[in-house]
C-alpha atoms as a PDB file:
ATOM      1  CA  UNK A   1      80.820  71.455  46.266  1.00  0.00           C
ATOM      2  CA  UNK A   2      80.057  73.424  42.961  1.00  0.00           C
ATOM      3  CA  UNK A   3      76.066  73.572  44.986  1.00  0.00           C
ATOM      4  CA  UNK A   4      77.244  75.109  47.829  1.00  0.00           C
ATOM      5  CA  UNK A   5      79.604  77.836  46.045  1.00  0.00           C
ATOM      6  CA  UNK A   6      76.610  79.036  44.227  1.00  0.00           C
ATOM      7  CA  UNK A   7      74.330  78.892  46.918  1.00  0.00           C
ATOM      8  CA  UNK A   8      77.106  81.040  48.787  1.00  0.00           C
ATOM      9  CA  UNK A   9      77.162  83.552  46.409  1.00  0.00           C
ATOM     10  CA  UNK A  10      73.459  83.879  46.100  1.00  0.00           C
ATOM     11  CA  UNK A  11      73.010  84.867  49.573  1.00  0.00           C
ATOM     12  CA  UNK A  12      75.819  86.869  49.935  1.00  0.00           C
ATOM     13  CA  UNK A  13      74.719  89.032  46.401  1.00  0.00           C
ATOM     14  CA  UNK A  14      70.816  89.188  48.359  1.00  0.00           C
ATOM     15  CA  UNK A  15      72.013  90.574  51.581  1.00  0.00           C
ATOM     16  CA  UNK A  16      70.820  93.941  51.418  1.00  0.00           C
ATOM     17  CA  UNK A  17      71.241  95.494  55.341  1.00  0.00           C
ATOM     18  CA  UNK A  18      73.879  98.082  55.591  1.00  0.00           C
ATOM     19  CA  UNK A  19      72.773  98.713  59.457  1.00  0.00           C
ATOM     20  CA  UNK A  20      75.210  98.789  61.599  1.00  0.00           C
ATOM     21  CA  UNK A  21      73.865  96.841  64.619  1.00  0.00           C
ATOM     22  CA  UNK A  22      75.357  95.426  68.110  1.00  0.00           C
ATOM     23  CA  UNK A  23      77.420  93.009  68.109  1.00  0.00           C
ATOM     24  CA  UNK A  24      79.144  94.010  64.705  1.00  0.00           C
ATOM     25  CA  UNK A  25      82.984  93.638  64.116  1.00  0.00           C
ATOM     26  CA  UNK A  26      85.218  95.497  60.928  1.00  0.00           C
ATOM     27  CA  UNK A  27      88.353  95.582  60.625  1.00  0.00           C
ATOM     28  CA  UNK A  28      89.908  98.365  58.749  1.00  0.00           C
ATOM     29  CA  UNK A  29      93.898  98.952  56.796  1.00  0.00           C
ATOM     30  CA  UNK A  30      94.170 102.939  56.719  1.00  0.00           C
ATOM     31  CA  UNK A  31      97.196 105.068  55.309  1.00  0.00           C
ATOM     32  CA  UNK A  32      97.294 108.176  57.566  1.00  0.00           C
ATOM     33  CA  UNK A  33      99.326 111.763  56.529  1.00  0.00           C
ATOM     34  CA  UNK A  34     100.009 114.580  59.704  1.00  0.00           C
ATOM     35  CA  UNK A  35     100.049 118.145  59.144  1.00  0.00           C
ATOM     36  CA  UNK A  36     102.369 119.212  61.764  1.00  0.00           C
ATOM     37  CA  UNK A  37     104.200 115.795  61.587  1.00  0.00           C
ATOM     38  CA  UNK A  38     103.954 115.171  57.666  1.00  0.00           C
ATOM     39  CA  UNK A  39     104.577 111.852  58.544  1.00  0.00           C
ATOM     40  CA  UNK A  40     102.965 109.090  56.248  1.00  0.00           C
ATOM     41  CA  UNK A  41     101.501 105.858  58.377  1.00  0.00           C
ATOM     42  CA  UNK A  42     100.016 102.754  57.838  1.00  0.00           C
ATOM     43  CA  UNK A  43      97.287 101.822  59.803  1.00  0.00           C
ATOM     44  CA  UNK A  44      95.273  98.725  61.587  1.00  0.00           C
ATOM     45  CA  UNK A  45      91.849  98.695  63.265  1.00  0.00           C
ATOM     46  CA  UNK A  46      89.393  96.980  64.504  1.00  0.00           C
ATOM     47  CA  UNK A  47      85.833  98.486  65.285  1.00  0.00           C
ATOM     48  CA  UNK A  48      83.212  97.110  67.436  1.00  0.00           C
ATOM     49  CA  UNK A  49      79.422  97.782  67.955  1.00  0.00           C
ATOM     50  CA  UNK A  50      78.909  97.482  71.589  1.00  0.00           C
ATOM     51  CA  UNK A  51      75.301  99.220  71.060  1.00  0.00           C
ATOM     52  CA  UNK A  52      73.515 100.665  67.789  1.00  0.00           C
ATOM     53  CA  UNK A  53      75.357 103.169  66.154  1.00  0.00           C
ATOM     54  CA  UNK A  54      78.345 103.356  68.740  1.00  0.00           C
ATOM     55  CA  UNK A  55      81.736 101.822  67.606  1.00  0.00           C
ATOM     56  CA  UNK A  56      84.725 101.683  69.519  1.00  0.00           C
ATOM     57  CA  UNK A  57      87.840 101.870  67.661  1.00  0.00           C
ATOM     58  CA  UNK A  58      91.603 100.480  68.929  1.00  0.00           C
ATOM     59  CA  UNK A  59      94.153 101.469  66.504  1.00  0.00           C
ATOM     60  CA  UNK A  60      97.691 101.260  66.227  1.00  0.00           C
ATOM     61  CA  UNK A  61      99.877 103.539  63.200  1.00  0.00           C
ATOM     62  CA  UNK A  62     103.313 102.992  62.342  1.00  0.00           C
ATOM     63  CA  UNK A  63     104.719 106.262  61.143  1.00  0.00           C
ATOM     64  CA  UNK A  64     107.509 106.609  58.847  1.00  0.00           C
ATOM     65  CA  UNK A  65     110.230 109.059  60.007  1.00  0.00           C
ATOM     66  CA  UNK A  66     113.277 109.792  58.024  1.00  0.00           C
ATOM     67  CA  UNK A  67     115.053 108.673  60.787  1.00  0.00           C
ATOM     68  CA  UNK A  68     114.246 106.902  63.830  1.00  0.00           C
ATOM     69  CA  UNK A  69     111.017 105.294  64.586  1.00  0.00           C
ATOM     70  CA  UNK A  70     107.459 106.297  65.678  1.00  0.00           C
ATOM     71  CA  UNK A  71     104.269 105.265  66.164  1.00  0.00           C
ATOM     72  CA  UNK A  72     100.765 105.679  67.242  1.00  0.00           C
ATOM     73  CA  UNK A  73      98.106 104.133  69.344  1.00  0.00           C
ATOM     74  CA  UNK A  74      94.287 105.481  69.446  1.00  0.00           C
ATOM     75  CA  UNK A  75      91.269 104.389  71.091  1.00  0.00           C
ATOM     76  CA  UNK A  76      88.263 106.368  69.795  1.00  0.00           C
ATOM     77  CA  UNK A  77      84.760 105.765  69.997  1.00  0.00           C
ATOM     78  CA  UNK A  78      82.269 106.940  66.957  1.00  0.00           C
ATOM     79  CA  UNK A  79      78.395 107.784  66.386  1.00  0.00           C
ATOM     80  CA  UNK A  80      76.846 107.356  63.345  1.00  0.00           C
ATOM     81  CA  UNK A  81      74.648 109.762  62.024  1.00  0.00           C
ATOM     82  CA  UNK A  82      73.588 107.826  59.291  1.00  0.00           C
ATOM     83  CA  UNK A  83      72.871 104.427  58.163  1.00  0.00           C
ATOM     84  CA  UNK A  84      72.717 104.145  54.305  1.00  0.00           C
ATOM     85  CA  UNK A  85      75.223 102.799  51.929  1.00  0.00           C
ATOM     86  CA  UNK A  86      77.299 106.021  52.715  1.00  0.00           C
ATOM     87  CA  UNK A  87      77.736 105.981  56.476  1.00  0.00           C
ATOM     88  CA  UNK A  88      78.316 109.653  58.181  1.00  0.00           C
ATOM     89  CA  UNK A  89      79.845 109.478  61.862  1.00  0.00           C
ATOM     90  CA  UNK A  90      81.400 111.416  64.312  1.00  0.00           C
ATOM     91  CA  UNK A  91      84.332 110.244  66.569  1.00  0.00           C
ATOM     92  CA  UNK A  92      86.348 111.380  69.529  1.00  0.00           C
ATOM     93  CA  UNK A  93      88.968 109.602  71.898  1.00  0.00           C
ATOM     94  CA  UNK A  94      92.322 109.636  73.493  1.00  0.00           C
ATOM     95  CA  UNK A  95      95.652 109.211  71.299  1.00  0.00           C
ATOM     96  CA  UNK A  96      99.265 108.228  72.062  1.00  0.00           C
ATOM     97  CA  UNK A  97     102.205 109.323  70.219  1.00  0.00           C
ATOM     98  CA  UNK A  98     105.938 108.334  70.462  1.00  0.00           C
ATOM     99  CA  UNK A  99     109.082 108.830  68.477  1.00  0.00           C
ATOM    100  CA  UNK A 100     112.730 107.304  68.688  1.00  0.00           C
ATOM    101  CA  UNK A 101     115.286 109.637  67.097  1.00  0.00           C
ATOM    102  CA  UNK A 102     118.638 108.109  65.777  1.00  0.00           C
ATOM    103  CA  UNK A 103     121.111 110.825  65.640  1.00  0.00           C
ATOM    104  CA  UNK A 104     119.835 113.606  67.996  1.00  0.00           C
ATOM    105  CA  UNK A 105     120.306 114.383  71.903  1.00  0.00           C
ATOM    106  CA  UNK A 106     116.651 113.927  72.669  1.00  0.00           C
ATOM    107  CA  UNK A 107     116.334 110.395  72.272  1.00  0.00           C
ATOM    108  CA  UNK A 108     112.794 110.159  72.977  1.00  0.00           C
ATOM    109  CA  UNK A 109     109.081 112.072  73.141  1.00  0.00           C
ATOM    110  CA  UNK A 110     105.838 111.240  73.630  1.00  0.00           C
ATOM    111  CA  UNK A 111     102.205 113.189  73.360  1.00  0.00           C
ATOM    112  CA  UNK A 112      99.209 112.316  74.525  1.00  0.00           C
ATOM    113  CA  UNK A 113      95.873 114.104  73.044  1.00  0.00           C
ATOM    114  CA  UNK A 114      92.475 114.204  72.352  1.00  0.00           C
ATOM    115  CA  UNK A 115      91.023 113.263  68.848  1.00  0.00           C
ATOM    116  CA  UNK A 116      88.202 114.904  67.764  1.00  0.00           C
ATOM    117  CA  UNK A 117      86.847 114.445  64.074  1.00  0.00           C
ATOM    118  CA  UNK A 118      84.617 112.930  61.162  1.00  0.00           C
ATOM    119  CA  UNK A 119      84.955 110.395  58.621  1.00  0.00           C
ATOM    120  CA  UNK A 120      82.275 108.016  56.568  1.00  0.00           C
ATOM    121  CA  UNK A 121      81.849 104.417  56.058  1.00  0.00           C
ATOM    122  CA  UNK A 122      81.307 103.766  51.701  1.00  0.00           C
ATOM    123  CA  UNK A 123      80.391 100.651  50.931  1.00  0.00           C
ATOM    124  CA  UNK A 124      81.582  99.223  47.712  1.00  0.00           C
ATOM    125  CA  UNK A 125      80.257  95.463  48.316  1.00  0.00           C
ATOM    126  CA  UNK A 126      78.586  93.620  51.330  1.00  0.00           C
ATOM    127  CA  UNK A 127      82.239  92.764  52.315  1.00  0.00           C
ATOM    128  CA  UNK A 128      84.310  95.801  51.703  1.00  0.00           C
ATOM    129  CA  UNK A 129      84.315  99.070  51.750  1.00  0.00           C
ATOM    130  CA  UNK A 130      86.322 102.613  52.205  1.00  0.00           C
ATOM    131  CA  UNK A 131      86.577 104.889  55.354  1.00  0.00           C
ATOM    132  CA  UNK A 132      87.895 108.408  54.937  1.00  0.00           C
ATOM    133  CA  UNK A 133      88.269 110.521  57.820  1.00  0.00           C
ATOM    134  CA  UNK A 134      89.352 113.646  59.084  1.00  0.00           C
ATOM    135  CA  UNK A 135      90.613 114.256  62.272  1.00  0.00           C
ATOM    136  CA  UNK A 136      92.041 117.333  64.854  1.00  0.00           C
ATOM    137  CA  UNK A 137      94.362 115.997  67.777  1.00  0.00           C
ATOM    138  CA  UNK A 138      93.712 118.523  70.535  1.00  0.00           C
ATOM    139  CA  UNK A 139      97.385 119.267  72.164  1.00  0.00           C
ATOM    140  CA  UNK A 140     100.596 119.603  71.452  1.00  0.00           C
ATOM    141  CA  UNK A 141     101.714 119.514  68.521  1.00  0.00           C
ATOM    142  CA  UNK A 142      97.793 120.009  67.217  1.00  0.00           C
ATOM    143  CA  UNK A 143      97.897 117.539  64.263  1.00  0.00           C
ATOM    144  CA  UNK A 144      95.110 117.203  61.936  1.00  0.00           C
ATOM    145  CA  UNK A 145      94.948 113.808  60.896  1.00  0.00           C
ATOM    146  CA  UNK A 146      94.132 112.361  56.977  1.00  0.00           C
ATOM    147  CA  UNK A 147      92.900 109.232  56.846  1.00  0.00           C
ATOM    148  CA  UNK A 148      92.137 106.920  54.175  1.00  0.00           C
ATOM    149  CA  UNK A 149      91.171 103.160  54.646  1.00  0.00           C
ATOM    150  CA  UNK A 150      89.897  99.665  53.405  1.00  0.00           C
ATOM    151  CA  UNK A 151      87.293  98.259  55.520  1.00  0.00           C
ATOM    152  CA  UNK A 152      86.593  94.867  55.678  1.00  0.00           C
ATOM    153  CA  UNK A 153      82.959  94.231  56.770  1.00  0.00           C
ATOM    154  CA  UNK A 154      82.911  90.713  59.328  1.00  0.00           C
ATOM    155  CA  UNK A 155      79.537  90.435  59.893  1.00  0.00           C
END
């Protein structure tokens, strides 16, 4: 058993390809802070490589109001520009917001909206890694997005 531990390790530590190639799955834990909003949420993702250096991207944020509840669901798609140890891309997609209010007379709103934005891909280790990103949500309100995550690298 102790064999096969080290021989684990070994070719984990010798895997050198930071490509990011078809077939490729991530999944990513983000903390996320609005402008307009200033609502903190915590984030999950999963990205996908359907084709070289295209990603898709469903994510769901749960935002934390004083009151009430809200939350957010994205589908984005990004390019990457580069394909080093630091990772460059460019993303864009559709976004759904909705918030529950406790003790006011609207009860309810929703947004839709376009993200548009950047972000990069720094790998620590063949297994994790961080993804900050920057993002505009075209509409009302017209939230820029802050996003920080911890990517875990599948495959």
């Amino acid at each position: 058993m102790k064999k096969y531990l080290i021989l684990l390790a070994m070719m984990l530590s010798f895997q050198t390809s930071f490509a990011q190639y078809k077939g490729q799955w991530r999944v990513i834990h983000a903390y996320e802070l609005t402008t307009e909003t200033r609502f903190f949420g915590m984030n999950a993702s999963v990205e996908y490589f359907p084709k070289h250096y295209l990603s898709v991207v469903p994510s769901y944020t749960i935002f934390l109001p004083a009151t009430g509840k809200a939350s957010g669901l994205d589908l984005l798609a990004r390019y990457y520009l580069t394909e080093n140890k630091k990772q460059w891309y460019a993303t864009a997609g559709y976004g759904y917001y909705q918030r529950r209010f406790e003790f006011n007379e609207v009860g309810k709103e929703s947004f839709h909206f376009l993200n548009v934005g950047v972000g990069g891909m720094l790998k620590l280790n063949e297994t994790l890694g961080l993804n900050p990103e920057i993002r505009y949500q075209v509409g009302d309100p017209g939230n820029v997005v802050f996003r920080i995550g911890v990517v875990y690298f599948i495959n």
